[in-house]
Protein backbone atom coordinates (compact mmCIF):
# COMPACT_ATOMS: atom_id res chain seq x y z
CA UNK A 1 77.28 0.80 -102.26
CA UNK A 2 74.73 3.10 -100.29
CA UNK A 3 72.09 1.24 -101.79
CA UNK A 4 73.27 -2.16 -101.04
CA UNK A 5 73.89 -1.32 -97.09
CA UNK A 6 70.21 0.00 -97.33
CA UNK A 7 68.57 -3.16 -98.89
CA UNK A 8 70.90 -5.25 -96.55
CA UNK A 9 69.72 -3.19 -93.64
CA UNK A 10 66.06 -3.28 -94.74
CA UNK A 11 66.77 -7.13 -94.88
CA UNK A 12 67.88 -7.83 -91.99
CA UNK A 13 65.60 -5.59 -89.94
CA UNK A 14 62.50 -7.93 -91.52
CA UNK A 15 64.37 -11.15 -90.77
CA UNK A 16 64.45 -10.09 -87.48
CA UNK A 17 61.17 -9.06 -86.76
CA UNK A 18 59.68 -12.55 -88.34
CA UNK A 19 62.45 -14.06 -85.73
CA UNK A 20 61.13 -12.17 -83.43
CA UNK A 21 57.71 -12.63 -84.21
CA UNK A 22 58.30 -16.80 -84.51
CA UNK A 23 59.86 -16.34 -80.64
CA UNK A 24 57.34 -14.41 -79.53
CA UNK A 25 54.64 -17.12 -80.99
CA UNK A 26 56.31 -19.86 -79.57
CA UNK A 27 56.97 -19.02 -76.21
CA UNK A 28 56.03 -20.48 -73.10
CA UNK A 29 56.20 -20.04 -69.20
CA UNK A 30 56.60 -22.36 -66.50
CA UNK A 31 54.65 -22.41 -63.74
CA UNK A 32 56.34 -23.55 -60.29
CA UNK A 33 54.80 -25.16 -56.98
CA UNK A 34 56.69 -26.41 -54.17
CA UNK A 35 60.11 -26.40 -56.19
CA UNK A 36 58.12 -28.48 -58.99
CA UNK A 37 56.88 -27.60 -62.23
CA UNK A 38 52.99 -27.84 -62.23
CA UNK A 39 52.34 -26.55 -65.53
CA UNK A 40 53.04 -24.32 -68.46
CA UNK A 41 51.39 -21.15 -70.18
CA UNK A 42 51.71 -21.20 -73.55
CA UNK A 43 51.42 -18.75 -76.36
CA UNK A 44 48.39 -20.64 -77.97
CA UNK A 45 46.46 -21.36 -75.03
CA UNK A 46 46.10 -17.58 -74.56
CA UNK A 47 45.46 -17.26 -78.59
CA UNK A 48 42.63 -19.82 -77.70
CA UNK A 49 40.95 -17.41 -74.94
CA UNK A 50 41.18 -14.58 -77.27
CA UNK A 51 39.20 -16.17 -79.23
CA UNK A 52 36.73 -17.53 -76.78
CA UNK A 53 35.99 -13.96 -76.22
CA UNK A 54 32.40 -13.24 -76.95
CA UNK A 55 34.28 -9.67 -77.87
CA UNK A 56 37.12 -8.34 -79.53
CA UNK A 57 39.85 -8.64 -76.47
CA UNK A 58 44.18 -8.52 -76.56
CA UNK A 59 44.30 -9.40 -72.89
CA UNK A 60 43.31 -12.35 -70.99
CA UNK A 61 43.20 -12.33 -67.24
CA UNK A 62 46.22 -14.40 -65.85
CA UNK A 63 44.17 -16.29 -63.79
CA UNK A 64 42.51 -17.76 -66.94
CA UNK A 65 45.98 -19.60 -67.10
CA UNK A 66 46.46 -20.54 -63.42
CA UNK A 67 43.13 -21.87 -63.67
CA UNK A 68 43.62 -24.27 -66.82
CA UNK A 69 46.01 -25.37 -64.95
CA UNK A 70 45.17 -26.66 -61.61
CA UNK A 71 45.43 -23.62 -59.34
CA UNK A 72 42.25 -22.12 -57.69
CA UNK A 73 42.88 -20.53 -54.06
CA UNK A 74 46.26 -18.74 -54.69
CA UNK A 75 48.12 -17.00 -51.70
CA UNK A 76 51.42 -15.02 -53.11
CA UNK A 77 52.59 -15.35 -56.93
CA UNK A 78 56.38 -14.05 -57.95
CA UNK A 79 57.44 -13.56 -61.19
CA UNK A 80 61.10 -14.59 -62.51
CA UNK A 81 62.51 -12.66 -65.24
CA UNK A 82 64.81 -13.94 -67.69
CA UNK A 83 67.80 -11.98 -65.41
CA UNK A 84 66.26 -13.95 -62.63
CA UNK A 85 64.68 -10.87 -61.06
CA UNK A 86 62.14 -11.54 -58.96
CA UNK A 87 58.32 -9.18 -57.75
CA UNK A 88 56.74 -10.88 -55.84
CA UNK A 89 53.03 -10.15 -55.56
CA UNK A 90 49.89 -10.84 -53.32
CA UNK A 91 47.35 -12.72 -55.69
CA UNK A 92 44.07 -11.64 -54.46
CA UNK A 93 45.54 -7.99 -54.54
CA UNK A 94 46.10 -7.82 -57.89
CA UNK A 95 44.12 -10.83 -59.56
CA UNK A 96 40.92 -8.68 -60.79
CA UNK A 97 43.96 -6.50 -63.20
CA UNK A 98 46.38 -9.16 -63.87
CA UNK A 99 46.62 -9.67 -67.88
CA UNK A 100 48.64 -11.57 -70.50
CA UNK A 101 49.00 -11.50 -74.28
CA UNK A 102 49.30 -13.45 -77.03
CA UNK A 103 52.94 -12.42 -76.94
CA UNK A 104 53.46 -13.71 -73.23
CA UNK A 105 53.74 -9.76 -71.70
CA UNK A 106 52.35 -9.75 -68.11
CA UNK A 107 51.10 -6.75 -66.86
CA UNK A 108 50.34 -6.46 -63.45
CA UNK A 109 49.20 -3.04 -61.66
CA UNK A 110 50.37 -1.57 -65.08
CA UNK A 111 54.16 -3.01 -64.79
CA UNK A 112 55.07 -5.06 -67.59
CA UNK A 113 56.92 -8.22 -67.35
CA UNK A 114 58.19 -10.86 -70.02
CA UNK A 115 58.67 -13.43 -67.44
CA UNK A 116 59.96 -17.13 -68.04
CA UNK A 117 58.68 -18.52 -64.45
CA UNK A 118 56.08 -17.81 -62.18
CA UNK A 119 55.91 -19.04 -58.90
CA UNK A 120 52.34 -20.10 -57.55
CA UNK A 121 52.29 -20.47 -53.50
CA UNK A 122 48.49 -21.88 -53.11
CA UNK A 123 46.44 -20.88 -49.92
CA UNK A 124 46.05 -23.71 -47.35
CA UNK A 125 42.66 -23.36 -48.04
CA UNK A 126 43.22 -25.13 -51.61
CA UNK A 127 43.75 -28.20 -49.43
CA UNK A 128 41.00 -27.48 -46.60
CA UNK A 129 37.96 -27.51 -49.49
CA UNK A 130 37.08 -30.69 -51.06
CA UNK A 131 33.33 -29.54 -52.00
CA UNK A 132 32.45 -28.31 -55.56
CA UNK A 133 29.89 -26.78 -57.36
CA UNK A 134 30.54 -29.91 -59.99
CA UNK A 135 29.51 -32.02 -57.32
CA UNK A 136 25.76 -30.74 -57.39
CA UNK A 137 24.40 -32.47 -60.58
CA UNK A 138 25.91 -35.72 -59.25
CA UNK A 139 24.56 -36.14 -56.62
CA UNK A 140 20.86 -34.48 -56.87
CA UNK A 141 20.65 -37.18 -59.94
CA UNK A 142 21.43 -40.40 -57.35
CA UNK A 143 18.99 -38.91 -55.17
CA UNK A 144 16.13 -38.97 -57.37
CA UNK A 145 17.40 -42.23 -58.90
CA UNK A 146 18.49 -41.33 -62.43
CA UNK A 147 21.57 -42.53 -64.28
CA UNK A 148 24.76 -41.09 -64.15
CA UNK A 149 25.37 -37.60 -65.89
CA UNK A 150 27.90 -38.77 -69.08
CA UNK A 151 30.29 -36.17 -68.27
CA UNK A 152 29.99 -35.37 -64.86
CA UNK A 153 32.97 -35.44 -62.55
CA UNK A 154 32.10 -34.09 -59.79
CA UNK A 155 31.28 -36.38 -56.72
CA UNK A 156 27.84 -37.95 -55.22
CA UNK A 157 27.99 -36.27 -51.79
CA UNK A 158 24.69 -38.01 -50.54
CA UNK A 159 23.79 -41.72 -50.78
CA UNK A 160 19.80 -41.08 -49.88
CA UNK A 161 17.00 -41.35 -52.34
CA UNK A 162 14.24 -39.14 -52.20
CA UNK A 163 10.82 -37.99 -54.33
CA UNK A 164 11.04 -34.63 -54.71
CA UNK A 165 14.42 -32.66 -55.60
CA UNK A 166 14.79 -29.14 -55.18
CA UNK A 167 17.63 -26.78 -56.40
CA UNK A 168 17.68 -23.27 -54.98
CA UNK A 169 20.88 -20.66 -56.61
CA UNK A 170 21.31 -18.07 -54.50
CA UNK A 171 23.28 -15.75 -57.21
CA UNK A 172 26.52 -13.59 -55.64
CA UNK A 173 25.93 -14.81 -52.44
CA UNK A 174 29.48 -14.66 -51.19
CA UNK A 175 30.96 -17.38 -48.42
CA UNK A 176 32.07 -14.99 -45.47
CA UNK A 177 29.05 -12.45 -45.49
CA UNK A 178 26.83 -15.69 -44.94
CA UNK A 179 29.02 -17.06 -42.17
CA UNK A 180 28.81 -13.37 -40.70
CA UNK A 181 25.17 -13.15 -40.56
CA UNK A 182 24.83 -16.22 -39.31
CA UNK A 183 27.30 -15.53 -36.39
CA UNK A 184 24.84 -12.82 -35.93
CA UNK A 185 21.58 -14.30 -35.32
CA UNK A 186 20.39 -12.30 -38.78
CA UNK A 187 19.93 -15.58 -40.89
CA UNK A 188 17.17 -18.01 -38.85
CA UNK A 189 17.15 -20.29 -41.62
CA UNK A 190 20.63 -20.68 -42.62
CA UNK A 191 21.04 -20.88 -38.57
CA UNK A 192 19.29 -24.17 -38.18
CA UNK A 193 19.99 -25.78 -41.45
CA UNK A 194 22.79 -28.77 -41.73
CA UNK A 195 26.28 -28.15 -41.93
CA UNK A 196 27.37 -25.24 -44.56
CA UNK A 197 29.69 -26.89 -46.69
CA UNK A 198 32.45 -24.41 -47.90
CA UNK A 199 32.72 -25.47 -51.80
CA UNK A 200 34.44 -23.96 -55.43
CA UNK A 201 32.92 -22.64 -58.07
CA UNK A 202 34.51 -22.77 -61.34
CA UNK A 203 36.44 -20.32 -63.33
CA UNK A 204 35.39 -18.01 -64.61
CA UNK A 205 33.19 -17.45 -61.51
CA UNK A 206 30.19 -15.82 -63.73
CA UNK A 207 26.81 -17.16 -63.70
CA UNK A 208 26.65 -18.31 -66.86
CA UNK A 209 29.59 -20.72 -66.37
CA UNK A 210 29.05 -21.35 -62.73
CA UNK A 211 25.05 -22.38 -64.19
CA UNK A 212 26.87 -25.04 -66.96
CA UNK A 213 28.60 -26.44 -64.60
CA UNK A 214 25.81 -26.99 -61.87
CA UNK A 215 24.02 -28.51 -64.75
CA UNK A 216 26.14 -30.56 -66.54
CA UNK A 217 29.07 -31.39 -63.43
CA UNK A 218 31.40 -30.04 -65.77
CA UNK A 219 34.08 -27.83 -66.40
CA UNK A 220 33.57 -24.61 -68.87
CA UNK A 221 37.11 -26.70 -70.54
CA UNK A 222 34.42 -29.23 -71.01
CA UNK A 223 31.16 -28.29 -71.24
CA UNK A 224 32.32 -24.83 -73.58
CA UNK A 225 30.88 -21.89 -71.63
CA UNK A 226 33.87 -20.14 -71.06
CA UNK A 227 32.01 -17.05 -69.43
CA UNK A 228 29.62 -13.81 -70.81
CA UNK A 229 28.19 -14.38 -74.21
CA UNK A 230 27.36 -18.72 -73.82
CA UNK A 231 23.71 -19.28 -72.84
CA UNK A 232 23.89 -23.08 -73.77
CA UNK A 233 26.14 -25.95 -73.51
CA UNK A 234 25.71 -29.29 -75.76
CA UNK A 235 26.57 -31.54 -72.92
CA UNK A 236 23.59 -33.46 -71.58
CA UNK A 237 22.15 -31.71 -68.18
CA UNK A 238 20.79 -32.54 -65.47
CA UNK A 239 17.94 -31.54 -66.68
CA UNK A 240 17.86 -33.48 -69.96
CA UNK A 241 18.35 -36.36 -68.24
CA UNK A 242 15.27 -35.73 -65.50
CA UNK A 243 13.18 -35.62 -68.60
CA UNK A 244 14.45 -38.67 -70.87
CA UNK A 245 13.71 -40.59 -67.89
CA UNK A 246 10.10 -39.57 -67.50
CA UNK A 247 10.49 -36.92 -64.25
CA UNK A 248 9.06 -33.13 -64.88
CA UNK A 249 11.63 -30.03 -64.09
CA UNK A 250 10.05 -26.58 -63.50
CA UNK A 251 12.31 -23.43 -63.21
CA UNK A 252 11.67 -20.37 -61.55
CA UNK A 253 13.76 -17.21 -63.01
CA UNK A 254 13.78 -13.85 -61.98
CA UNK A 255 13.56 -11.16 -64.83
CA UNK A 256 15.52 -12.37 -66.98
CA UNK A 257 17.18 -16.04 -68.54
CA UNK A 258 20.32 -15.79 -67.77
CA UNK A 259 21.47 -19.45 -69.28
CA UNK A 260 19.09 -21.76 -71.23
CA UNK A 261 17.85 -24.23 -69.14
CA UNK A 262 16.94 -26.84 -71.59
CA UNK A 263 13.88 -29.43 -70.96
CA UNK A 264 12.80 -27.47 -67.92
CA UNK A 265 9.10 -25.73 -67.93
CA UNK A 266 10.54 -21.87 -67.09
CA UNK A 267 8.63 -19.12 -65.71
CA UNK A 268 10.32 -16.06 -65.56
CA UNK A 269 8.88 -13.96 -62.43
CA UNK A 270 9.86 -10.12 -63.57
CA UNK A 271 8.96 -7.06 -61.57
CA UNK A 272 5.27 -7.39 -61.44
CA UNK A 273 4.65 -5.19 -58.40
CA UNK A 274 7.33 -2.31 -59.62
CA UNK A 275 9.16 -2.57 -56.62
CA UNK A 276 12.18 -2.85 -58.18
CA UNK A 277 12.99 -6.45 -57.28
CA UNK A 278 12.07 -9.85 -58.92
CA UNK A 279 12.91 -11.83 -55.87
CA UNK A 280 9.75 -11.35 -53.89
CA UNK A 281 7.84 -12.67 -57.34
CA UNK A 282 10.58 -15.64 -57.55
CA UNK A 283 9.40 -16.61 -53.96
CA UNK A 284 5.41 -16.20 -54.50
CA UNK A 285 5.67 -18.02 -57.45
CA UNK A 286 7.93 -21.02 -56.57
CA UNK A 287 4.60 -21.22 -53.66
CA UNK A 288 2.65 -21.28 -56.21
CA UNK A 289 4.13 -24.12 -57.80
CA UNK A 290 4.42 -26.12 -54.62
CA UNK A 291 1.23 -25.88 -53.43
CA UNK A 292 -0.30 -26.47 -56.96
CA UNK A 293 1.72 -28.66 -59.11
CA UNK A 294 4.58 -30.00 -57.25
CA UNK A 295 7.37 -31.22 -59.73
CA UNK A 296 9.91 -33.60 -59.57
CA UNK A 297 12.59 -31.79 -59.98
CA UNK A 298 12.26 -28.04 -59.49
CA UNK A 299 15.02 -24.87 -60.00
CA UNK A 300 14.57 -21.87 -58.12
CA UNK A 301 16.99 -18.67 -58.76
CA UNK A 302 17.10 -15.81 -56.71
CA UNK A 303 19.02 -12.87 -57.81
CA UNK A 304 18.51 -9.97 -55.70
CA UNK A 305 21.87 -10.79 -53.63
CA UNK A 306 23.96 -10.24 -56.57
CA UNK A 307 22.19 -7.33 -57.90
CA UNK A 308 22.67 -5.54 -54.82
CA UNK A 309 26.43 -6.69 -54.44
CA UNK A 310 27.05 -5.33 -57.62
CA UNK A 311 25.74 -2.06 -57.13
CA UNK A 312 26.39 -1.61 -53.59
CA UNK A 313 29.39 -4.36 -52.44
CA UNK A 314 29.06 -7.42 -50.34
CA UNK A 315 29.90 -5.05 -46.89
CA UNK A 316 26.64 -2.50 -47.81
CA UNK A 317 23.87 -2.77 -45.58
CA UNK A 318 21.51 -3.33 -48.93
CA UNK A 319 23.80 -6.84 -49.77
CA UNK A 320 23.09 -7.86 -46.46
CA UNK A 321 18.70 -6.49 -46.28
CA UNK A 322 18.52 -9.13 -49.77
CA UNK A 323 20.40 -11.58 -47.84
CA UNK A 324 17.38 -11.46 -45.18
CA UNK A 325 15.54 -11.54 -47.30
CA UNK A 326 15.99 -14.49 -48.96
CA UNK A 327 16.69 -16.11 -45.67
CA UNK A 328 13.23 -15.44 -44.95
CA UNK A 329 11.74 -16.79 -48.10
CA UNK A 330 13.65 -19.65 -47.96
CA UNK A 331 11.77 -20.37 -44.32
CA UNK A 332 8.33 -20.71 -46.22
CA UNK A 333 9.56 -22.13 -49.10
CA UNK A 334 10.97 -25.58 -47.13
CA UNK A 335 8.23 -25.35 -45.11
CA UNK A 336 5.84 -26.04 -48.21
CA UNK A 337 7.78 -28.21 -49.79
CA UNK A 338 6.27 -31.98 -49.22
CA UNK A 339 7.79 -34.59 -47.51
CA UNK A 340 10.18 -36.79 -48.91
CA UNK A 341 12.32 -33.96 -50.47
CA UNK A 342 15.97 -33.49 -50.70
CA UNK A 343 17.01 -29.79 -51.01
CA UNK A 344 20.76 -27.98 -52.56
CA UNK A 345 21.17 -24.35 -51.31
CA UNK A 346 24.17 -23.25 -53.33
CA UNK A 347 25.77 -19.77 -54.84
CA UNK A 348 27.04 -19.82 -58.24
CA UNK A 349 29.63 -17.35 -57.20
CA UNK A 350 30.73 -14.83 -54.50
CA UNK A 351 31.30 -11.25 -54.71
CA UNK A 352 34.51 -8.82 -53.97
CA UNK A 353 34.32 -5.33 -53.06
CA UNK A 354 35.16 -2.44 -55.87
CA UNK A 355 35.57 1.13 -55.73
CA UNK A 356 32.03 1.81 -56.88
CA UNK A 357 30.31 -1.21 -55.65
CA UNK A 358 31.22 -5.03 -56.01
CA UNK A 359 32.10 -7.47 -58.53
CA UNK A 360 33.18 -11.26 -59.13
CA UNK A 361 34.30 -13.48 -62.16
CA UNK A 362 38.10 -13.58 -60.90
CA UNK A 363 40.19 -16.58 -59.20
CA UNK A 364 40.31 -14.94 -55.95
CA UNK A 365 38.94 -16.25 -52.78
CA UNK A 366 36.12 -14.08 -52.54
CA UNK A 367 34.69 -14.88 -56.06
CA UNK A 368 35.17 -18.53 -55.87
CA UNK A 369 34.38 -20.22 -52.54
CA UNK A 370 30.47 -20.18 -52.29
CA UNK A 371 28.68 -22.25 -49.60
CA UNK A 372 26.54 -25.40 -50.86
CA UNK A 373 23.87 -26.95 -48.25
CA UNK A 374 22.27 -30.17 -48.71
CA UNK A 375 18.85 -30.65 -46.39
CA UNK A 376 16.33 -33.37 -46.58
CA UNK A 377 13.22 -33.33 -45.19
């Protein structure tokens, strides 16, 4: 009889973990907006990020899944248990930590929650932005006359045509510091340029998805670079399509190639005076090109703002000397440039502060609003 309870008991303890197992794997949680449901996290969409992962991962950040679907700027979150107990959290406070797994556990400034609804309240600033990184390939393509991108939805934010198009990235520079400096009478350039348009990048706000997406007017759901560790998309760029209609792209890099920027000529600048920077060899070289052998479409990235934010936060005195900086190369550059050429300023990302420095690549407010400015001359 001992025996039998035993096998019984043995029994029932593994037909309850595969029931457990076949909940956990099937689970799901909604997602509510102004009393409505806007959307569900499910237990395979997060399997599908873990295995995105250009590593070995458990967790994916929660805003992965507020992201997929249709939240961006997010002002308060509260979580609903299954008791209907409620935390209610401040997103941007705890965005950069908050995780899910495959088996739906939420853990949130290392509290664990099983939760079966989440409550989103968006920012007002959701509403107030209606630029977009995705809007960039759009509209520099009308502008130097070529056909629509196939995949593109972003919007054509210019109707004039020009010779010349010119696409500067101005990596990590973040929204508010510009706006600051500005206020300040540090930034000349940015001062008397056209209106700063306040724009989203995409998620995850990295370069290498921010730089698919400026290339392709697509999504990473879309275009596949779903963050570190994819260097090309499939899609057809910007670029591809400059060249299958007969126009010449040149790109100027810094020290490294961060994304493959297919079709274009490249020439990656480095550190040739040992200064420690590849910015001031970005600048003298995009002269160079100018001056010498002006192309139809040309790509200039600057990266010195971002390296500094990450090793010294976007409130150091060092974020804002690169900012300067640039400003100041930027000066010379549009005065070289010929007539007849329309100009994007744009950041593929912003930056928020750390403990030991700075850091983007989450759905908060700092990381995703970057400025975009469109300037013909």
């Amino acid at each position: 009889m001992k025996i039998k309870i035993k096998l019984l008991s043995r029994l029932y303890f593994v037909l309850m973990s595969f029931a457990l197992a076949a909940c956990q794997s099937g689970w799901q949680i909604e997602l509510i907006s102004n009393d409505l449901t806007q959307g569900l996290i499910t237990s395979s969409e997060v399997k599908f990020y873990l295995d995105q992962s250009d590593e070995p991962i458990e967790l994916v950040p929660l805003g992965q899944l507020f992201y997929i679907n249709g939240f961006s700027l997010i002002d308060k979150i509260k979580i609903i248990s299954e008791k209907s107990e409620t935390t209610s959290y401040v997103w941007d406070e705890v965005a950069p930590s908050a995780t899910i797994s495959v088996s739906g556990e939420i853990i949130i400034n290392g509290v664990s929650f099983y939760p079966e609804e989440i409550v989103v309240n968006e920012s007002s600033l959701a509403s107030e932005i209606d630029n977009s990184i995705l809007d960039i390939p759009p509209t520099m393509s009308h502008v130097l006359g070529l056909p629509d991108l196939p995949d593109a939805i972003g919007k054509v934010r210019h109707e004039t045509k020009a010779e010349y198009g010119v696409m500067i990235l101005l990596d990590g520079l973040q929204f508010h510091k510009l706006i600051t400096l500005i206020n300040t009478g540090q930034l000349p350039f940015f001062e008397h340029t056209n209106e700063i348009e306040r724009a989203l990048t995409v998620y995850p706000s990295v370069t290498t998805s921010a730089t698919a997406a400026v290339l392709t007017g697509t999504t990473p759901q879309i275009n596949g670079v779903y963050g570190h560790g994819y260097r090309s998309t499939e899609l057809t760029t910007l670029f591809d399509l400059a060249v299958d209609n007969g126009l010449n792209v040149i790109a100027v890099e810094g020290s490294s190639l961060p994304f493959n920027l297919r079709n274009a000529e490249t020439l990656l600048s480095g550190d040739r005076d040992g200064n420690g920077y590849s910015d001031d060899n970005v600048f003298t070289n995009s002269l160079d090109i100018i001056q010498s052998n002006m192309p139809d479409l040309m790509y200039i990235h600057f990266h010195e703002i971002d390296d500094m934010g990450h090793s010294y936060g976007p409130e150091s005195s060092e974020y804002e000397s690169a900012l300067i900086r640039v400003d100041g190369y930027l000066k010379k550059i549009y005065e070289a440039l010929p007539e007849d050429t329309f100009i994007i300023l744009f950041a593929d990302h912003g930056m928020h502060t750390t403990e030991d420095g700075g850091n983007h690549g989450t759905l908060t407010a700092a990381d995703l609003i970057i400025p975009i400015i469109y300037l013909e001359k």
